[in-house]
Protein backbone atom coordinates (compact mmCIF):
# COMPACT_ATOMS: atom_id res chain seq x y z
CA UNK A 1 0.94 3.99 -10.30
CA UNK A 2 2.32 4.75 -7.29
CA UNK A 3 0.04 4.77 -3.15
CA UNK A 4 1.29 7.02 -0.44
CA UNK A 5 0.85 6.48 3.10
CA UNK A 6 -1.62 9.26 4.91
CA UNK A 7 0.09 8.15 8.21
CA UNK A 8 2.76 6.40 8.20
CA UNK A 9 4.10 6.30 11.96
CA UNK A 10 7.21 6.75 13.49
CA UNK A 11 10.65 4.60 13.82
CA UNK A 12 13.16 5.19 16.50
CA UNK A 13 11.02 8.33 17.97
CA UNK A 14 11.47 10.08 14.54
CA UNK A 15 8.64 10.99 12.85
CA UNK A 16 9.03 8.95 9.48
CA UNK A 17 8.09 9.98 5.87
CA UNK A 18 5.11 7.77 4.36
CA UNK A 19 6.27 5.48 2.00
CA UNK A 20 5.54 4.60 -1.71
CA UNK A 21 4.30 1.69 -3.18
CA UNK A 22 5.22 0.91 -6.91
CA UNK A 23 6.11 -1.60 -9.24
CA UNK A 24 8.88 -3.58 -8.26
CA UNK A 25 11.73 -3.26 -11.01
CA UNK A 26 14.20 -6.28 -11.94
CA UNK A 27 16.79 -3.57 -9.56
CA UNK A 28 14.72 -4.17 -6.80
CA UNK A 29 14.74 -7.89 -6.97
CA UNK A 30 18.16 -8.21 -4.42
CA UNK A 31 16.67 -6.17 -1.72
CA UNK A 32 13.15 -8.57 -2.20
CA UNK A 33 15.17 -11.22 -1.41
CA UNK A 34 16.94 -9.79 1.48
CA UNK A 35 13.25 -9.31 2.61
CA UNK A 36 12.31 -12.63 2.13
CA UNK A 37 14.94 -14.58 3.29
CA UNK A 38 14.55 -12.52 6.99
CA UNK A 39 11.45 -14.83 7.45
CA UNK A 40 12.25 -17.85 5.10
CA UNK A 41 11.75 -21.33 6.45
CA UNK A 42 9.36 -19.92 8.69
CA UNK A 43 6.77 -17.92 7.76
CA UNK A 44 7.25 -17.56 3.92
CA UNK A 45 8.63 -19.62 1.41
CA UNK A 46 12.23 -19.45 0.57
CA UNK A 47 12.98 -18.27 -3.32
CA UNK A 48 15.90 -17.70 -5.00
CA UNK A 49 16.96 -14.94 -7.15
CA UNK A 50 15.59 -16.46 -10.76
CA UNK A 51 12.06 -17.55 -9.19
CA UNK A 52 11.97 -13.70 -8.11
CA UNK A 53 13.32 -12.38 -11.71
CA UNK A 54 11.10 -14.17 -13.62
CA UNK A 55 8.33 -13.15 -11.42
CA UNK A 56 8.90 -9.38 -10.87
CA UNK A 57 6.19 -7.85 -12.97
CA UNK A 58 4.23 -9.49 -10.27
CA UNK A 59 5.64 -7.83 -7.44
CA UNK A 60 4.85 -4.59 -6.01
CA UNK A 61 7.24 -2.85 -3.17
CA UNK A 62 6.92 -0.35 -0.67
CA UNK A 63 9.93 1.92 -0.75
CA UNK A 64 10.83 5.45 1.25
CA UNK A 65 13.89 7.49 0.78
CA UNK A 66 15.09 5.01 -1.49
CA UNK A 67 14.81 1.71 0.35
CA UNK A 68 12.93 -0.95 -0.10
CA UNK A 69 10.60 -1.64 2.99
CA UNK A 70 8.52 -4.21 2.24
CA UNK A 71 6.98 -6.30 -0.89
CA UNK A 72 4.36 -8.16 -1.97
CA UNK A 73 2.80 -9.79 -5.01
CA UNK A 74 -0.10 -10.64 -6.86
CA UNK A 75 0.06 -14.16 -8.96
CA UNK A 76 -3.09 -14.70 -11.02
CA UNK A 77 -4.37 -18.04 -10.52
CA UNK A 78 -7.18 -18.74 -13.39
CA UNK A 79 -9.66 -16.49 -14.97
CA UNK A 80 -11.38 -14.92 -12.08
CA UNK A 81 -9.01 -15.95 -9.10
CA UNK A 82 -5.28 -14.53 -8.01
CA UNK A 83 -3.28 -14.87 -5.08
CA UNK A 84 -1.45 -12.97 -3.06
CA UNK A 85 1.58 -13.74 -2.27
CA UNK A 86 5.15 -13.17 -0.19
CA UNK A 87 3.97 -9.91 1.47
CA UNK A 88 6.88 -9.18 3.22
CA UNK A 89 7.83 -5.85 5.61
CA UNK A 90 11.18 -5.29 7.50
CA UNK A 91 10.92 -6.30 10.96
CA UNK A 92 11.88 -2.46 11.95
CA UNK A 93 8.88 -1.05 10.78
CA UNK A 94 6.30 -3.50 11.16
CA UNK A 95 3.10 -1.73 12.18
CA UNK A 96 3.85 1.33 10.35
CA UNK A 97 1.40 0.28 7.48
CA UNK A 98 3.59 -0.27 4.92
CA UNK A 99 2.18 -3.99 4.55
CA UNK A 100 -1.23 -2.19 5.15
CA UNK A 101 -0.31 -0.14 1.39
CA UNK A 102 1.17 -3.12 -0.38
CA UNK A 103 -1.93 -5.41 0.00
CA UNK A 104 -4.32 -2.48 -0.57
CA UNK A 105 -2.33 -1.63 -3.90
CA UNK A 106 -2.39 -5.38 -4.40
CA UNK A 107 -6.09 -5.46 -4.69
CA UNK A 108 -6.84 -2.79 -6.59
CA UNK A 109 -4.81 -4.54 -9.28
CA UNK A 110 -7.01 -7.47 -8.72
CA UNK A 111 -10.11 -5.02 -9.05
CA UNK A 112 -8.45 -4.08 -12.45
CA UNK A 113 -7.90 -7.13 -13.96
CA UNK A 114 -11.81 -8.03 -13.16
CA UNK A 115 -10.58 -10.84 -10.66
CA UNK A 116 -13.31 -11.89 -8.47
CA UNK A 117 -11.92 -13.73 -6.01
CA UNK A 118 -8.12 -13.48 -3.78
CA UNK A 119 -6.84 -16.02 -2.19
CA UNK A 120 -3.59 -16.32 0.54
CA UNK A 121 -2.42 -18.81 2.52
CA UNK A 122 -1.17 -17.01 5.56
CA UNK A 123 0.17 -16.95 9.11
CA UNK A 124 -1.03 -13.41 9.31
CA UNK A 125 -4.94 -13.99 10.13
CA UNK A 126 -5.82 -10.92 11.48
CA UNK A 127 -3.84 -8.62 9.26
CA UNK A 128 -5.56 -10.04 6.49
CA UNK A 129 -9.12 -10.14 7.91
CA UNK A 130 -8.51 -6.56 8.45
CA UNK A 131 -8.47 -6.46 4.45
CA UNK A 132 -11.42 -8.56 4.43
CA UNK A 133 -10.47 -11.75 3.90
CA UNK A 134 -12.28 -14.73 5.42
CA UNK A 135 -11.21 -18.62 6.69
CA UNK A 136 -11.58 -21.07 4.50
CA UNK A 137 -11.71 -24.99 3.83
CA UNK A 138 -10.93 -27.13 0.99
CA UNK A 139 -10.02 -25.46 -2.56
CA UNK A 140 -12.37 -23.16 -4.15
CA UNK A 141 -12.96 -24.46 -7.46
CA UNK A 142 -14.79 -26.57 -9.41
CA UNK A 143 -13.39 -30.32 -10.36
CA UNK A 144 -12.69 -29.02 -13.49
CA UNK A 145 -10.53 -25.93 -12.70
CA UNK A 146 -8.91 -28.43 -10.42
CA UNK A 147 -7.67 -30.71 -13.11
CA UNK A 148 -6.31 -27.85 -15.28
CA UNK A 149 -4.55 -25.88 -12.50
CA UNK A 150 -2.95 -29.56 -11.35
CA UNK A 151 -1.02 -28.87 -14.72
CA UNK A 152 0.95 -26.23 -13.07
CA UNK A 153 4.50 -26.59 -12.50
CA UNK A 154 4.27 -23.26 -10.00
CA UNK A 155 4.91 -24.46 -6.58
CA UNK A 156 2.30 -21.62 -5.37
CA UNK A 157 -0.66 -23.35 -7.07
CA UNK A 158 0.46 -26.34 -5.57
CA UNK A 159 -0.50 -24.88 -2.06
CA UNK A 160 -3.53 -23.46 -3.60
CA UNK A 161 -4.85 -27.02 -4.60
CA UNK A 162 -3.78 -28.51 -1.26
CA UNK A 163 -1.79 -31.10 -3.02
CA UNK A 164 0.32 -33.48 -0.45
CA UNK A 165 3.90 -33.08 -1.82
CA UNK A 166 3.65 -29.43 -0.65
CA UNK A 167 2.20 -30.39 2.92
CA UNK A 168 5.29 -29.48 4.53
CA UNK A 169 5.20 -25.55 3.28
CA UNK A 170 1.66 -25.10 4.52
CA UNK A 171 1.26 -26.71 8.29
CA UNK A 172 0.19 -24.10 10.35
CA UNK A 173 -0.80 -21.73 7.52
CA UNK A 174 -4.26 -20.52 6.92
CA UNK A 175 -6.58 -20.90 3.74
CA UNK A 176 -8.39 -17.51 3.62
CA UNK A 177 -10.65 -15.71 0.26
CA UNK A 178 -11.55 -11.92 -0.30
CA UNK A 179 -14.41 -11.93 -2.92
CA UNK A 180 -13.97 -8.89 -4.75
């Protein structure tokens, strides 16, 4: 499945062609981590290169003429909750709605796999309350859930559950939930 901008702006006074978004494939995963690593240690998480193989079925990019513009991806978290996570758009054509496309294809997969809920722990509070999603507090699930997902060696549900030895990663972030 593959979204195509309607309008997709214009870089350096040229009208620009409106990207794709599709599956990321394990060729993409080098220019994912370029992506990444422009805002690592700042506003997203640094990963290295096997975190992002083994995790590429969950990542979807936005790509034009061949390059890879921005990325994002969709981590299911328990039976009716994902996240998502590491959207990431080049610098150069923030604002063009490429992110806009990734988290919009992002939840539709949600919608598919009969999630109910999205999380995202974000810097980027207004781009995501454009997509609906709201502030919250504390961890939304019940003690039991809890317990379970604490069984998680995924660094990402560590966030989710708020637990202290990730602290560090999240100051400054925001807790925010789309119900589907």
């Amino acid at each position: 499945m593959t979204t195509r901008a309607p309008d997709s702006g214009s870089i350096d006074g040229q009208a620009a062609v409106a990207p794709i978004v599709r599956r990321a494939r394990t060729s993409d995963v080098p220019e994912i981590k370029r992506l990444i690593d422009i805002y690592a240690g700042r506003i997203l998480l640094e990963k290295n290169l096997v975190t992002l193989y083994e995790a590429v079925q969950e990542f979807w990019v936005a790509e034009r003429d061949g390059q890879i513009l921005g990325c994002g991806a969709l981590h299911v978290l328990w039976a009716d909750l994902g996240e998502v996570r590491t959207v990431a758009v080049h610098p150069d054509i923030k604002g063009t709605g490429a992110g806009r496309l990734i988290v919009e294809q992002l939840i539709a997969v949600a919608r598919e796999l009969q999630l109910k809920r999205l999380f995202v722990l974000t810097f980027e509070v207004d781009f995501f309350a454009r997509h609906g999603f709201v502030e919250i507090e504390g961890t939304p699930v019940t003690a039991e859930v809890y317990a379970e997902m604490c069984r998680s060696y995924d660094t990402g549900v560590a966030e989710f559950l708020d637990l202290s030895y990730v602290k560090p990663n999240t100051l400054g972030n925001t807790r925010m939930l789309l119900t589907l």
